[in-house]
C-alpha atoms as a PDB file:
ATOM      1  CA  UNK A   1       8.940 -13.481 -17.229  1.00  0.00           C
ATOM      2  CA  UNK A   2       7.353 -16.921 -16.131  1.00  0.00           C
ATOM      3  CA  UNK A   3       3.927 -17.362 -16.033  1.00  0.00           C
ATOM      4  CA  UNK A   4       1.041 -20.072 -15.288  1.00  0.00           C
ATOM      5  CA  UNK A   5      -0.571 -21.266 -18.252  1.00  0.00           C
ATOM      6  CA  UNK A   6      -4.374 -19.788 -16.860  1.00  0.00           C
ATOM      7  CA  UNK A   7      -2.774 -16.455 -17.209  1.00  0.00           C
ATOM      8  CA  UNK A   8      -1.546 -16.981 -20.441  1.00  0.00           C
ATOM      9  CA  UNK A   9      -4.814 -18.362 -21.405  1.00  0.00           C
ATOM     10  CA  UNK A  10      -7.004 -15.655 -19.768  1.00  0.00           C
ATOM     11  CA  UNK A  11      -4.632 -12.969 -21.764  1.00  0.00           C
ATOM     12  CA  UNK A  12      -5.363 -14.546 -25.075  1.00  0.00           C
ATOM     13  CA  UNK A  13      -8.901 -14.386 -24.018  1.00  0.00           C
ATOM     14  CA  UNK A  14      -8.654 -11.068 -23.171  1.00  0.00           C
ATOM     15  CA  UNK A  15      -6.763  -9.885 -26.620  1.00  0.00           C
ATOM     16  CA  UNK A  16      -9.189 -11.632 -28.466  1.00  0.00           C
ATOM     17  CA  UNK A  17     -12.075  -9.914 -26.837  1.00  0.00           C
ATOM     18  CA  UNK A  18     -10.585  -6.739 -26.562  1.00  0.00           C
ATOM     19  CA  UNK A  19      -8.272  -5.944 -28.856  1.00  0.00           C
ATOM     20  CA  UNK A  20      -9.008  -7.505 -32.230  1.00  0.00           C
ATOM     21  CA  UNK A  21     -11.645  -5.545 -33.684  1.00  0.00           C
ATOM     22  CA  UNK A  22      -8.727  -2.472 -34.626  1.00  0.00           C
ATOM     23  CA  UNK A  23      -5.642  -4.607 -35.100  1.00  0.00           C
ATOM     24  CA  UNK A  24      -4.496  -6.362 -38.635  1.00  0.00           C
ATOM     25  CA  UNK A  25      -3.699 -10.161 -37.851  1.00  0.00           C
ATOM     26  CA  UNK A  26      -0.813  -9.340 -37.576  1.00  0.00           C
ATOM     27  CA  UNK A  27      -0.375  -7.394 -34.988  1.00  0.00           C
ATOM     28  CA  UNK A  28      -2.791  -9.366 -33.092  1.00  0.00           C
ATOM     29  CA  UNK A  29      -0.540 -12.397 -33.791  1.00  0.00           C
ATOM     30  CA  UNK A  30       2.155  -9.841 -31.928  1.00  0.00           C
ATOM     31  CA  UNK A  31       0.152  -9.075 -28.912  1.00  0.00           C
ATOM     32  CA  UNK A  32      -0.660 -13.072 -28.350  1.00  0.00           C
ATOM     33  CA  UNK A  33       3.443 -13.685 -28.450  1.00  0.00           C
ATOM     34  CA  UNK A  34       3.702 -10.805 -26.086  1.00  0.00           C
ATOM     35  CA  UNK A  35       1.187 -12.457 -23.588  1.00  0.00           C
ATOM     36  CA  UNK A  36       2.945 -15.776 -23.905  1.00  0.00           C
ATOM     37  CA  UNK A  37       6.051 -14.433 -23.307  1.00  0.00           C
ATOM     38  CA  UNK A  38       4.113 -13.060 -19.742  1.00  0.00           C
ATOM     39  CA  UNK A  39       2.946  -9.325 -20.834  1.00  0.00           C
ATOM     40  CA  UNK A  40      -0.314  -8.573 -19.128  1.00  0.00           C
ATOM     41  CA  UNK A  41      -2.899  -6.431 -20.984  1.00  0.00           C
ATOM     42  CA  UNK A  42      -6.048  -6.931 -19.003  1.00  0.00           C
ATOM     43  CA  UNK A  43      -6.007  -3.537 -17.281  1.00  0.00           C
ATOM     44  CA  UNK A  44      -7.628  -5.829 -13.672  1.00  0.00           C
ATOM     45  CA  UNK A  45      -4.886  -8.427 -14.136  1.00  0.00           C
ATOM     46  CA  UNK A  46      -1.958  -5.855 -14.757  1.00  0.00           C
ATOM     47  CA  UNK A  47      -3.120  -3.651 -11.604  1.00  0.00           C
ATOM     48  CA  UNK A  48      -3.368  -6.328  -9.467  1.00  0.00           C
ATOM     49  CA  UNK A  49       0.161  -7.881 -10.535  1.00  0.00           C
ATOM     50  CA  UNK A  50       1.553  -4.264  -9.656  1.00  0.00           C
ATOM     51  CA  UNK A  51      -0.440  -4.182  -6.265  1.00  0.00           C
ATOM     52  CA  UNK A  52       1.570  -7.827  -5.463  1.00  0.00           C
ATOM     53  CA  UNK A  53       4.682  -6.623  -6.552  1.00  0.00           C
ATOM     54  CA  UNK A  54       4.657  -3.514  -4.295  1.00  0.00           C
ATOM     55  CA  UNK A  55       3.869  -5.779  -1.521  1.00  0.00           C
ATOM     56  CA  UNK A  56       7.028  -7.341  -1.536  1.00  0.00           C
ATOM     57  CA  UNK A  57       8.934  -4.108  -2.509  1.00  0.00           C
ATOM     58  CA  UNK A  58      12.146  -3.354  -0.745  1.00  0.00           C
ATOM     59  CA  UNK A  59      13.283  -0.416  -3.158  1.00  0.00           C
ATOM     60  CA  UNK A  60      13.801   2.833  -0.963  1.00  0.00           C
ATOM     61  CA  UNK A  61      11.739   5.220  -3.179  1.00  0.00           C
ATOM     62  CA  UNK A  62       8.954   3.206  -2.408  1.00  0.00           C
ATOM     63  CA  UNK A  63       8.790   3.121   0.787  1.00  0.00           C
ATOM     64  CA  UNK A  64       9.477   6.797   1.021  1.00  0.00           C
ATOM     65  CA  UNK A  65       6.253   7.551  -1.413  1.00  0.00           C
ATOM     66  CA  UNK A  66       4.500   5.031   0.732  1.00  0.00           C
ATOM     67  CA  UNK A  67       5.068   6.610   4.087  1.00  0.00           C
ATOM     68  CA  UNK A  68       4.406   9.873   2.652  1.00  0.00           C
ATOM     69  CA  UNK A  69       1.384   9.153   1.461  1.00  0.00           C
ATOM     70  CA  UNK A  70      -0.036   7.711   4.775  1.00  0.00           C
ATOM     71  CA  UNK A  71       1.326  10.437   6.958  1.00  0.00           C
ATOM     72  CA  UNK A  72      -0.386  12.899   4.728  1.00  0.00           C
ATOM     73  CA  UNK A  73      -3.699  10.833   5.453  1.00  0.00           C
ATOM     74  CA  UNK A  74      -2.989  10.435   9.042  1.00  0.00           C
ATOM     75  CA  UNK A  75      -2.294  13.937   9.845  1.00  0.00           C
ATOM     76  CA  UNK A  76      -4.826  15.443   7.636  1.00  0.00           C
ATOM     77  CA  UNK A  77      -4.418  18.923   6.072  1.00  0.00           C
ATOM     78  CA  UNK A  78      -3.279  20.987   8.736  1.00  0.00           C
ATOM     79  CA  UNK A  79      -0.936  19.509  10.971  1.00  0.00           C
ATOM     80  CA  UNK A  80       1.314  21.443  13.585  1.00  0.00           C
ATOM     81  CA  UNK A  81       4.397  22.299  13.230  1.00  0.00           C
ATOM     82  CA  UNK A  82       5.922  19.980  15.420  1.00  0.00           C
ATOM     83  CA  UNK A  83       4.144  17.015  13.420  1.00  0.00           C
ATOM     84  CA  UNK A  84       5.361  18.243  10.338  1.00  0.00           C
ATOM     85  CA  UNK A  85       8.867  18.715  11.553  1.00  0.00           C
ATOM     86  CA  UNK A  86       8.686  14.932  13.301  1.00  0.00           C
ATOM     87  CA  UNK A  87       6.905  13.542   9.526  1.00  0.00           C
ATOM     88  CA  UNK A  88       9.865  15.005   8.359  1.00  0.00           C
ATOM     89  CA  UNK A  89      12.534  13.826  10.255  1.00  0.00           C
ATOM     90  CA  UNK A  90      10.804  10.220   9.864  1.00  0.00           C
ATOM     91  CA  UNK A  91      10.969  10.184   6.090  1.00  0.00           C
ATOM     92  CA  UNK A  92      14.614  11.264   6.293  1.00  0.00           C
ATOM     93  CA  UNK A  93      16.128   8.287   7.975  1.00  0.00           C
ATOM     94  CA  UNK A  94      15.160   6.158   5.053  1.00  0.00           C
ATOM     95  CA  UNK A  95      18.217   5.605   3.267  1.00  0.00           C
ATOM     96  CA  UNK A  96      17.890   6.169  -0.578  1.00  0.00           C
ATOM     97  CA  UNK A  97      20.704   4.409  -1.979  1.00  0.00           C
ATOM     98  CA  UNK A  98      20.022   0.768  -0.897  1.00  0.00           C
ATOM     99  CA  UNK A  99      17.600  -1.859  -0.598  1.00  0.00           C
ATOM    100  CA  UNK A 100      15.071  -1.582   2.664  1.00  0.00           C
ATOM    101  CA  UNK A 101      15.207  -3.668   5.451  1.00  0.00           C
ATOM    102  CA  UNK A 102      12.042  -4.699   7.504  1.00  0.00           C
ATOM    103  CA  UNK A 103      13.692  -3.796  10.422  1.00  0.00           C
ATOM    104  CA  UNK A 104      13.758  -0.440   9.359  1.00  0.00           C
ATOM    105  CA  UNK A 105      10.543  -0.171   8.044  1.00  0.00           C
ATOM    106  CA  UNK A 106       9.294  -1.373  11.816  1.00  0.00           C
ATOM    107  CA  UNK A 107      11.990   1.304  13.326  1.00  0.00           C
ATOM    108  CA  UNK A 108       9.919   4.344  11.180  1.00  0.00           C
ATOM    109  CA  UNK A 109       6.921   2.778  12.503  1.00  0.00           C
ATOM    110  CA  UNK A 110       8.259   3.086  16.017  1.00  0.00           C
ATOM    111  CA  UNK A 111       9.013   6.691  15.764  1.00  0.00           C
ATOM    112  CA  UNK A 112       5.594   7.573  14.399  1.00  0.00           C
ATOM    113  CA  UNK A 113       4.670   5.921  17.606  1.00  0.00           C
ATOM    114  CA  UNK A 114       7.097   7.956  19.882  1.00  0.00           C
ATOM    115  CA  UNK A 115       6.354  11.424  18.285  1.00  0.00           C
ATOM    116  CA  UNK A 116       3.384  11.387  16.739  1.00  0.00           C
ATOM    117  CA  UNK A 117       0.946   9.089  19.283  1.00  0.00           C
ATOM    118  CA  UNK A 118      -0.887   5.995  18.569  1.00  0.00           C
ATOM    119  CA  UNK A 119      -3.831   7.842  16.470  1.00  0.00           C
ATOM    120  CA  UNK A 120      -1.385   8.388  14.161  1.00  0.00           C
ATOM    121  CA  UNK A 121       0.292   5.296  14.117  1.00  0.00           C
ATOM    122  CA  UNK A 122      -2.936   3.416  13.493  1.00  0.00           C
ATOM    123  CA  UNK A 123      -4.139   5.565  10.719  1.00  0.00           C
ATOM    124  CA  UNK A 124      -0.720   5.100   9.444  1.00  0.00           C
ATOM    125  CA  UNK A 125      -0.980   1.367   9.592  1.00  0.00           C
ATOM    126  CA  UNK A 126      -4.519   1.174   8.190  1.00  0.00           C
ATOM    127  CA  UNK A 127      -3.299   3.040   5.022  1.00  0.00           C
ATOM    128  CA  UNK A 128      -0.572   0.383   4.633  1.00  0.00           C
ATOM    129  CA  UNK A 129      -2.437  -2.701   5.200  1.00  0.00           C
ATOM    130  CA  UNK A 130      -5.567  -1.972   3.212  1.00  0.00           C
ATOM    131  CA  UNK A 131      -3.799  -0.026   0.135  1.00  0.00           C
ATOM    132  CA  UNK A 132      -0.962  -2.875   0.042  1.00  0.00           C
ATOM    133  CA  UNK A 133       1.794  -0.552   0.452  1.00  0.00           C
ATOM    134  CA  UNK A 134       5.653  -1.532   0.737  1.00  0.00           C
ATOM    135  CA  UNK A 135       5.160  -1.430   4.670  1.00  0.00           C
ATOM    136  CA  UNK A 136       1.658  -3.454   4.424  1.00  0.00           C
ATOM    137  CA  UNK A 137       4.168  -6.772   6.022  1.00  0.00           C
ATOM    138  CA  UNK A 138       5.545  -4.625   8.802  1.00  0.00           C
ATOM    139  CA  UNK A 139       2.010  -2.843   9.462  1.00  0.00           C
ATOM    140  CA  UNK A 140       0.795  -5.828  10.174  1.00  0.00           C
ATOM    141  CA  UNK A 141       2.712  -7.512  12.030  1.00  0.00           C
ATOM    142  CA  UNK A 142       3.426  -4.262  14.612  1.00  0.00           C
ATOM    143  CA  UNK A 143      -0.562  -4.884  15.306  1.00  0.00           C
ATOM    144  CA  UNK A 144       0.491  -7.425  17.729  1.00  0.00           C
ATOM    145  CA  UNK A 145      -0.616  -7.277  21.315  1.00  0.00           C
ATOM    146  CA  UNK A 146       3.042  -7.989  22.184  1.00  0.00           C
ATOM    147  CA  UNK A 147       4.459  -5.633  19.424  1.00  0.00           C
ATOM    148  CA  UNK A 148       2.015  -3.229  20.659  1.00  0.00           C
ATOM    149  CA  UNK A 149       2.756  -3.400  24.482  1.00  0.00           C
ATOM    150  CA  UNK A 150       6.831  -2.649  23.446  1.00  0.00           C
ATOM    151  CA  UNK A 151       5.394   0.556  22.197  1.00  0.00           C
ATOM    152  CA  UNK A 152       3.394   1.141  25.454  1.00  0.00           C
ATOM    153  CA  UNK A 153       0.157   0.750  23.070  1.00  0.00           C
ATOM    154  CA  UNK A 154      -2.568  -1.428  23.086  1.00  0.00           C
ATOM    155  CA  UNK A 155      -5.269  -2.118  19.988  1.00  0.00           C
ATOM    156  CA  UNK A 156      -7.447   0.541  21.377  1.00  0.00           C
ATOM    157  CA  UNK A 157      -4.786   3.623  20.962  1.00  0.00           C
ATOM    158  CA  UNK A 158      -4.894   3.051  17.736  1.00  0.00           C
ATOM    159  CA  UNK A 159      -8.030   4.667  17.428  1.00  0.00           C
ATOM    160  CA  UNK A 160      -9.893   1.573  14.962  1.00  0.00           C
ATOM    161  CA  UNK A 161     -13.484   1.654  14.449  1.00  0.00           C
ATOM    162  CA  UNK A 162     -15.365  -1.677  14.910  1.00  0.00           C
ATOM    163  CA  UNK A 163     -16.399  -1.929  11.041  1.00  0.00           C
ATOM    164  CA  UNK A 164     -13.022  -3.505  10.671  1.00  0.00           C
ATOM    165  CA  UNK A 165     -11.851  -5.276  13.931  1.00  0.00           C
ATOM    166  CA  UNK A 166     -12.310  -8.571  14.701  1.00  0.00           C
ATOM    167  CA  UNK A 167     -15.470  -9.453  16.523  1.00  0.00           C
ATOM    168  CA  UNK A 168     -13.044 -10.578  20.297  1.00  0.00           C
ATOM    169  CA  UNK A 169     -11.892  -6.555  19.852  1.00  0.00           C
ATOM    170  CA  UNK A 170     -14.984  -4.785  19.592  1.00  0.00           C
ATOM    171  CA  UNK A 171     -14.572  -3.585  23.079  1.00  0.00           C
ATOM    172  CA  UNK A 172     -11.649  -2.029  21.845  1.00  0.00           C
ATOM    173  CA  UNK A 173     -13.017  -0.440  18.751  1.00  0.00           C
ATOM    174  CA  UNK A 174     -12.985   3.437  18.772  1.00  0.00           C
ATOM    175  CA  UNK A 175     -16.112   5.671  17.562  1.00  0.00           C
ATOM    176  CA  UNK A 176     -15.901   6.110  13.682  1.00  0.00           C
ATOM    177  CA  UNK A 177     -14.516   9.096  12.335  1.00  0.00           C
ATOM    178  CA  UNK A 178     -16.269   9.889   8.994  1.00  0.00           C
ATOM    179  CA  UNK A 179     -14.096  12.241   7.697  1.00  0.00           C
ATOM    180  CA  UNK A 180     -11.416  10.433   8.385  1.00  0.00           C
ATOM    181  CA  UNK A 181     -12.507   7.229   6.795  1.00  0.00           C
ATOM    182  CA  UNK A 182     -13.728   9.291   3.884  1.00  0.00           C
ATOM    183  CA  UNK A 183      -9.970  10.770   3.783  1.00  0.00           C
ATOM    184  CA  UNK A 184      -8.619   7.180   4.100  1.00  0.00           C
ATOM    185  CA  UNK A 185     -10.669   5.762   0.952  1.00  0.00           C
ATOM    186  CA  UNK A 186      -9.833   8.406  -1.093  1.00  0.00           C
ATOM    187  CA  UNK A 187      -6.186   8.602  -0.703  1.00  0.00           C
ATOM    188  CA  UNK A 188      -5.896   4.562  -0.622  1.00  0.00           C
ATOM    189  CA  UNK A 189      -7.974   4.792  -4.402  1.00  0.00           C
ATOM    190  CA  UNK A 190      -5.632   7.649  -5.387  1.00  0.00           C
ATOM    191  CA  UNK A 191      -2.235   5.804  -4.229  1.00  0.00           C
ATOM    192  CA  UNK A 192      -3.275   2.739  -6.153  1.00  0.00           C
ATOM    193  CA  UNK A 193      -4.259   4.643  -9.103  1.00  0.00           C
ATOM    194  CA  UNK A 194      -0.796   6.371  -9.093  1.00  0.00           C
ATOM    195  CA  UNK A 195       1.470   3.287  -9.011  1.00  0.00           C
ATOM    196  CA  UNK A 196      -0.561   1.431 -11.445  1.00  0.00           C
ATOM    197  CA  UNK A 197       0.211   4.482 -13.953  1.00  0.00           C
ATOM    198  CA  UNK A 198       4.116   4.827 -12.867  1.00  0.00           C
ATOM    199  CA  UNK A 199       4.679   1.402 -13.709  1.00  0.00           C
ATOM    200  CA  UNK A 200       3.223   1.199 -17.538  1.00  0.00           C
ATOM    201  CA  UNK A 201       5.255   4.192 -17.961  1.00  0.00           C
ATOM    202  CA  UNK A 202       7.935   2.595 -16.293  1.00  0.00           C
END
């Protein structure tokens, strides 16, 4: 795996900080090679690297754990019937057994829209963007004015408190929900918590 030489020198930092007080030469010797050959063991370095990688994730799983996740946070912990039926119906076009387009993350977007409303959606798209999810590209580009107006939606539907529009938008910005933003943080921490562990037992 290439890598810059500042991240192979802040690893060798980090191993001889860290990890050299309960390894024989050695096996510190080992752990150096390892980071030169582009292993990361700073636990902040190697969750961030994850975090970047999912970004630019096209792998179907992912985007299905993704979704899931920020439906679950959007329509809280007792949604209808008819949004769980339409939550599942969404997660069931995603094709398993092939690389994701964009174009279909934007069309699962779109439905959200159509059946579940534009609360939804923007909860949906705030999970995305700020955890750095699969669909954090498509999220964020759907916030568009224009992409908006296709969807008969404009920035205030989406239901965004001020705290994180731009200062032009306030006029737009909806009343903050605390328990929703307190449902939002927590699930964002937990996603991000979860991925980091899947992937060093990958």
């Amino acid at each position: 795996m290439p890598t810059s030489n500042d991240r192979i020198l802040h690893e060798v930092r980090y191993l001889m900080k860290h990890r050299t007080d309960h390894l024989s030469a050695d096996a510190v010797l080992e752990n150096i090679a390892r980071a030169l050959d582009g292993e990361i063991f700073d636990p902040e370095v190697r969750r961030a690297d994850v975090l970047r990688r999912r970004v630019n994730s096209h792998d179907p799983q992912h985007m299905h754990q993704d979704l899931a996740a920020a439906l679950d946070v959007a329509l809280g912990e007792d949604p209808s019937p008819r949004q769980r039926k339409h939550a599942e119906e969404i997660l069931g076009t995603i094709d398993m057994d092939r690389e994701v387009h964009n174009s279909e993350m934007h069309a699962a977007l779109e439905q959200i829209s159509k059946h579940l409303g534009g609360r939804v959606l923007g909860t949906v798209l705030r999970f995305h963007i700020e955890a750095g999810t699969s669909m954090s590209g498509p999220s964020e580009i759907i916030t568009d004015s224009q992409r908006l107006s296709r969807l008969d939606l404009t920035l205030k539907d989406l239901g965004w408190p001020a705290k994180i529009l731009h200062p032009l938008y306030l006029e737009d910005a909806a009343p903050e929900d605390p328990a929703l933003e307190t449902r939002l943080e927590e699930a964002i921490e937990t996603w991000q918590a979860l991925i980091t562990r899947c992937d060093e037992h990958a």
